[in-house]
N, C-alpha and C. Protein backbone atom coordinates (compact mmCIF):
# COMPACT_ATOMS: atom_id res chain seq x y z
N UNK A 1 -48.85 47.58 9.68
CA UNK A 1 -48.21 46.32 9.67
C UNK A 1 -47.51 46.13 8.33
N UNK A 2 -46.07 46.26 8.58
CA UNK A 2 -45.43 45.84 7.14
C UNK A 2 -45.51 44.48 7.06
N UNK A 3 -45.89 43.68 5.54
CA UNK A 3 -45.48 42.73 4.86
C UNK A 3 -44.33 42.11 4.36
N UNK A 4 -43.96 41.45 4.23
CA UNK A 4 -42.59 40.97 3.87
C UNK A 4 -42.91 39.72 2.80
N UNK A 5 -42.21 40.02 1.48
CA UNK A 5 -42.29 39.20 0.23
C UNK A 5 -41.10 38.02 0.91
N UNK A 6 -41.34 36.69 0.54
CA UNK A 6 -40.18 35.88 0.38
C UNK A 6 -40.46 35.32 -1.04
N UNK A 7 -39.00 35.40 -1.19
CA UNK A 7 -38.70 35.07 -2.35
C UNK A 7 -38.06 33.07 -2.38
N UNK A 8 -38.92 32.38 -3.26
CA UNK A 8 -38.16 30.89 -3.18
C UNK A 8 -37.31 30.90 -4.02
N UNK A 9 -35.51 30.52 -3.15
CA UNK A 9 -34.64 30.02 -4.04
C UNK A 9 -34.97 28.42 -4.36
N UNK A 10 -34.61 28.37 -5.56
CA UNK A 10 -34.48 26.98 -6.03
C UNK A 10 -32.31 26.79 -6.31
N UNK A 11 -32.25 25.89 -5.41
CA UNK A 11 -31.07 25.76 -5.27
C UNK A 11 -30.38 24.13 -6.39
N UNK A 12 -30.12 24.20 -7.38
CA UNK A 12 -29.87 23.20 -8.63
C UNK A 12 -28.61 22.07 -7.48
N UNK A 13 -29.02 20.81 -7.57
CA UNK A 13 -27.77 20.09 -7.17
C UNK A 13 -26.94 19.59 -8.39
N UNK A 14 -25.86 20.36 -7.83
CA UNK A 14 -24.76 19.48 -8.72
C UNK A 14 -23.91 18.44 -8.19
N UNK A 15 -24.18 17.32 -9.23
CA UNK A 15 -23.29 16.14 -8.71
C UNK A 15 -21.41 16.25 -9.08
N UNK A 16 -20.84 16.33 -7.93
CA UNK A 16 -19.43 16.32 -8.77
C UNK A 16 -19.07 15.23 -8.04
N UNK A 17 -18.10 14.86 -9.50
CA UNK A 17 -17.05 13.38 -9.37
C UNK A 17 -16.19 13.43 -8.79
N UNK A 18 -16.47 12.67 -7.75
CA UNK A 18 -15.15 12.84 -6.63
C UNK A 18 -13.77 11.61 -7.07
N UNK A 19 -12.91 12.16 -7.26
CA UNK A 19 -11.41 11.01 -8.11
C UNK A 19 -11.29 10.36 -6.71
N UNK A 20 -11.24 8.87 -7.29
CA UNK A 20 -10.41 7.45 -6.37
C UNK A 20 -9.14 8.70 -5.87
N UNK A 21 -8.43 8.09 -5.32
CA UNK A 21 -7.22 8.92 -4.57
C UNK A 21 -6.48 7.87 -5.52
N UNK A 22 -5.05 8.21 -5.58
CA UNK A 22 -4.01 6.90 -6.39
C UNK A 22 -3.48 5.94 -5.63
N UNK A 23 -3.78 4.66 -6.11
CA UNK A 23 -3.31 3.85 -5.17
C UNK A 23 -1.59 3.42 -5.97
N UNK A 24 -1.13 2.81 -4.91
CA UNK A 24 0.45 2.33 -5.19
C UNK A 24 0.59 0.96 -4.89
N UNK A 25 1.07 0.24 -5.65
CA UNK A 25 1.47 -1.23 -5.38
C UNK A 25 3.12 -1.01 -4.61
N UNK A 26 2.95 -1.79 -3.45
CA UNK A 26 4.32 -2.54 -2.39
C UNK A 26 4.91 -2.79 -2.76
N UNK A 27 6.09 -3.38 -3.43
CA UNK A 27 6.92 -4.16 -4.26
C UNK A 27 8.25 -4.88 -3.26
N UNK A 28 8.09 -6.08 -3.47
CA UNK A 28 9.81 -6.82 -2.45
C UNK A 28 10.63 -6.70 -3.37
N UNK A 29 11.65 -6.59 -3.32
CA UNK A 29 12.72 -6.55 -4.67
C UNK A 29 13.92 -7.88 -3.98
N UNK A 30 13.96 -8.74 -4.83
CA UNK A 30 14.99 -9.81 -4.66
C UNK A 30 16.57 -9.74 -4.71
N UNK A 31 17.22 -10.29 -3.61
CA UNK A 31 18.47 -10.28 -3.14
C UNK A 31 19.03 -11.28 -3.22
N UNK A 32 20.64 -11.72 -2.91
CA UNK A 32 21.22 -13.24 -2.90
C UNK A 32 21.22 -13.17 -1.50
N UNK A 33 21.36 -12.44 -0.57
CA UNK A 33 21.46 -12.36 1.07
C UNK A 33 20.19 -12.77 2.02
N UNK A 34 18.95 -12.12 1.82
CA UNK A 34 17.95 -12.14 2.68
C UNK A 34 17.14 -13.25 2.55
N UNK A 35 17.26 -14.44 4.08
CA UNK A 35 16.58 -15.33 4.09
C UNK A 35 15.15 -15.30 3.94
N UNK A 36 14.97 -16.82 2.80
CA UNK A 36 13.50 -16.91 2.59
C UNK A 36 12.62 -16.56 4.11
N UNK A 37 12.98 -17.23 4.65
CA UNK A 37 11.64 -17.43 6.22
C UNK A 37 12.00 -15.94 6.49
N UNK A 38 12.80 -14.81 6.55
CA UNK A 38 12.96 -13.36 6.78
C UNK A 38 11.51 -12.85 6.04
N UNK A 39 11.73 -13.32 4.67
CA UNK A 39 10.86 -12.88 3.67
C UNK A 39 9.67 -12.75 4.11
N UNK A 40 9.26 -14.25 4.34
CA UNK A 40 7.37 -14.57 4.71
C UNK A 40 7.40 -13.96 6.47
N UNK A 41 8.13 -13.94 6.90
CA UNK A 41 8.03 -13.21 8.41
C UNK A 41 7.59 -11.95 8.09
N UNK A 42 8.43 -11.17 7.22
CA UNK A 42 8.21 -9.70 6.58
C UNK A 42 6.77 -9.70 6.10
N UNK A 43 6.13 -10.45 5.36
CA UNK A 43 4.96 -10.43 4.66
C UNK A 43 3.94 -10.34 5.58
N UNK A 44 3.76 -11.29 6.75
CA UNK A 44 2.73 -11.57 7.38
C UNK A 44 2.90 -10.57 8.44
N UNK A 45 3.83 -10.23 8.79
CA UNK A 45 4.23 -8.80 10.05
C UNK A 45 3.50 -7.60 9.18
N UNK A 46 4.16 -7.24 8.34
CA UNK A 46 3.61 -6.19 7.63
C UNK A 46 2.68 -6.10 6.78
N UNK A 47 2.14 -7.23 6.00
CA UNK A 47 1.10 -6.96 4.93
C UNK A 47 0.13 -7.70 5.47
N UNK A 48 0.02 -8.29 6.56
CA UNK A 48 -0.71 -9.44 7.32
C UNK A 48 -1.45 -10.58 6.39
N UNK A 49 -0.57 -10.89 5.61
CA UNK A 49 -0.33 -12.41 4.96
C UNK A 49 0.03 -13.84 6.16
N UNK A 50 -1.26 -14.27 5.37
CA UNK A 50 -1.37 -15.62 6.02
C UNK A 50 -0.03 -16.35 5.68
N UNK A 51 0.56 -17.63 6.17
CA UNK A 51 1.76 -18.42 5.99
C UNK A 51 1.72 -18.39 4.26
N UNK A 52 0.08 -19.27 3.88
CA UNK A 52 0.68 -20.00 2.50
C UNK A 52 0.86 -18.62 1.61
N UNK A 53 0.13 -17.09 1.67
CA UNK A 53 -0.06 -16.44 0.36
C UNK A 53 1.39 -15.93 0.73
N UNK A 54 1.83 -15.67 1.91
CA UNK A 54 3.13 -15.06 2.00
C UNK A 54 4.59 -15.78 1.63
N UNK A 55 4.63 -16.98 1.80
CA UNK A 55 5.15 -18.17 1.15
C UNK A 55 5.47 -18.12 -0.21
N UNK A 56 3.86 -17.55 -1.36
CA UNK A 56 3.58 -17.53 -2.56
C UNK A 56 4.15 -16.30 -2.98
N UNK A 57 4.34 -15.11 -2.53
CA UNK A 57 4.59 -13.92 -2.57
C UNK A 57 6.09 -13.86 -2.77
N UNK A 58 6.94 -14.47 -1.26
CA UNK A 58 8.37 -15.13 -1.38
C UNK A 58 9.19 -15.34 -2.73
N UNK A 59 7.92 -16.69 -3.17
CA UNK A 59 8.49 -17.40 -4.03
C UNK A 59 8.54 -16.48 -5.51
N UNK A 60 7.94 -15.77 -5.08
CA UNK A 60 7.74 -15.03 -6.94
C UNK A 60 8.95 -14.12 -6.91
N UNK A 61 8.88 -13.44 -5.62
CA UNK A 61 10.30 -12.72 -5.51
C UNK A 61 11.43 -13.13 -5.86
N UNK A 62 11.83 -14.20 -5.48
CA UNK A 62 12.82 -15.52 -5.38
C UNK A 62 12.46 -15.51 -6.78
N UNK A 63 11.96 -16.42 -7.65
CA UNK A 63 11.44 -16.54 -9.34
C UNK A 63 11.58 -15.12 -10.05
N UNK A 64 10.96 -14.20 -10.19
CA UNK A 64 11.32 -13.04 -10.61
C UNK A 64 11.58 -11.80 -10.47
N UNK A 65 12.41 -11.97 -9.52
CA UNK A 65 13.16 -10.99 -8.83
C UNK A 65 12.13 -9.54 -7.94
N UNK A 66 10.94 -9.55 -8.39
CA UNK A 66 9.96 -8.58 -7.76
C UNK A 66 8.87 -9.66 -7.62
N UNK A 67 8.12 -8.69 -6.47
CA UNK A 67 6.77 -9.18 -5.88
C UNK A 67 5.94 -8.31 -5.63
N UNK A 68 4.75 -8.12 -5.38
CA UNK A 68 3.74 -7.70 -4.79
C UNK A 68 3.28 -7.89 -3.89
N UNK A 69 3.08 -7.03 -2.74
CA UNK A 69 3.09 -7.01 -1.30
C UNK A 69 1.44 -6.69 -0.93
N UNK A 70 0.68 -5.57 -1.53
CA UNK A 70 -0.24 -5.19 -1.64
C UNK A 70 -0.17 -3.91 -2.36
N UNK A 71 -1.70 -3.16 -2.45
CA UNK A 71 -1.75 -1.91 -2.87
C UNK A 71 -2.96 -1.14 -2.23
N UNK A 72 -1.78 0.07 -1.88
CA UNK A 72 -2.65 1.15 -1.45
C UNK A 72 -2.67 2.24 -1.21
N UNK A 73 -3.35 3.14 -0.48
CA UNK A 73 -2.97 4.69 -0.86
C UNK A 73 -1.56 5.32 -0.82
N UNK A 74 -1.52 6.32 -1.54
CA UNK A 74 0.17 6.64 -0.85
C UNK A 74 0.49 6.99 0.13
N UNK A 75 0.11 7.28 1.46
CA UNK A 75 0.60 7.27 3.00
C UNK A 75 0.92 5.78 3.32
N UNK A 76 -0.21 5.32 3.02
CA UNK A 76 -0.20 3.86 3.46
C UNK A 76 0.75 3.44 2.78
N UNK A 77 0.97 3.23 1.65
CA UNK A 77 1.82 2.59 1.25
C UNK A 77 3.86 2.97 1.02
N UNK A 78 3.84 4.53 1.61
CA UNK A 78 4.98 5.05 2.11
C UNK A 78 5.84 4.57 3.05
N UNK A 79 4.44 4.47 4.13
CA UNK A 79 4.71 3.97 5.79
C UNK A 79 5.24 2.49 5.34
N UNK A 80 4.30 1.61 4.72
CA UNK A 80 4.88 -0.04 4.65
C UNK A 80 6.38 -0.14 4.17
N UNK A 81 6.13 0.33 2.98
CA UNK A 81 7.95 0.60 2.93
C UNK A 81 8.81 0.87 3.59
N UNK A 82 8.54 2.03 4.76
CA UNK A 82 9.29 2.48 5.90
C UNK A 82 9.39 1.87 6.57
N UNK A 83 8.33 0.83 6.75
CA UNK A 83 8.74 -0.24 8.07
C UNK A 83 9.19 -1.03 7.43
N UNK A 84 9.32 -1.79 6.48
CA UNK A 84 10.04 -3.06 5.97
C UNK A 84 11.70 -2.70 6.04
N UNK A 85 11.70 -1.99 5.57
CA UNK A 85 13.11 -1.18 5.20
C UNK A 85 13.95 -0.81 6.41
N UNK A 86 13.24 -0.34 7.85
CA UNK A 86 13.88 0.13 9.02
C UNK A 86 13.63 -1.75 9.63
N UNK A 87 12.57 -2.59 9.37
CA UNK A 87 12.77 -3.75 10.14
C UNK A 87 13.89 -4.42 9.17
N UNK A 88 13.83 -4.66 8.19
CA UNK A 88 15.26 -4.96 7.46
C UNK A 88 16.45 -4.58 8.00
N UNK A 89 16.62 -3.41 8.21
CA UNK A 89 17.88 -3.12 8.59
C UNK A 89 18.63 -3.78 9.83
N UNK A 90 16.98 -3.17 10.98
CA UNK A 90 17.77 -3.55 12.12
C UNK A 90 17.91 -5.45 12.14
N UNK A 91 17.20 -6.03 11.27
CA UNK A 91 17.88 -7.15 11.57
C UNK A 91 19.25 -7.45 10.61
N UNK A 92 19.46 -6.56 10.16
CA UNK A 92 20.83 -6.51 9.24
C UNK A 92 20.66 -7.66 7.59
N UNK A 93 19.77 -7.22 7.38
CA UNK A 93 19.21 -7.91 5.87
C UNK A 93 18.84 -6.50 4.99
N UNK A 94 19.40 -6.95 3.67
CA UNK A 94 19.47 -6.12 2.58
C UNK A 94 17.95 -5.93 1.68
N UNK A 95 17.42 -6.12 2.43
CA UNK A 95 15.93 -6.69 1.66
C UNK A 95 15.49 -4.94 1.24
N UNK A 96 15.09 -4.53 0.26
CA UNK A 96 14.38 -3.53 -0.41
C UNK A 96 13.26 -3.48 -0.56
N UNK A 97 12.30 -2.98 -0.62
CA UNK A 97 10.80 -2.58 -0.65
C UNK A 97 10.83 -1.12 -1.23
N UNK A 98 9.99 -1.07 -2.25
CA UNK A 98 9.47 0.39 -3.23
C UNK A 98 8.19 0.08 -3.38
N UNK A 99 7.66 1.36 -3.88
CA UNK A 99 6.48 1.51 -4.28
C UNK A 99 6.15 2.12 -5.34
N UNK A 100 5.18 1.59 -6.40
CA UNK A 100 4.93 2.43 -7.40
C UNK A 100 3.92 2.60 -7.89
N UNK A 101 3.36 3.74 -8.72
CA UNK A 101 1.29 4.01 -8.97
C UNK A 101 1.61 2.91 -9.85
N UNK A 102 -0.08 2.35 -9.72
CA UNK A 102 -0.98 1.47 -10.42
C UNK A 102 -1.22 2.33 -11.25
């Protein structure tokens, strides 16, 4: 009858730091053409902003020419642009949307 030695591995855990992914802030960029109520329609369609924060969002655009839409990963926040920008169009409003890292 052969024997058989086992041998115990001791297997060490290593913790590795897994990186946040980069997030990107939305940005509205302000026009003389694209109606306010376009604006907060845009906000609450796409960033699903309630009336008043999308209203508030508007107004800053309108006040200093940029806004903040939200922030988030970069797919996500590629796509929002893509839709603001293709729903802009087809309603024939000049309205701009970018994105840039936090």
């Amino acid at each position: 009858m052969a024997s058989r030695q086992r041998e115990d591995t001791v297997l060490e855990a290593k913790k590795s730091k897994v990186k946040a992914p980069p997030m990107f802030k939305v940005l509205l960029l302000n026009d003389d053409f694209t109606p306010m109520d376009f604006v907060v329609i845009v906000l609450q369609k796409f960033f699903l902003l309630s009336r008043e924060q999308a209203t508030q969002v508007m107004l800053k655009v309108h006040r200093d020419g940029i806004g903040v839409c939200g922030i988030y990963p970069r797919d996500v926040a590629a796509t929002k642009v893509e839709q603001v920008k293709s729903y802009a169009k087809q309603h024939q409003h000049p309205l701009q949307c970018v994105m840039e890292e936090t």
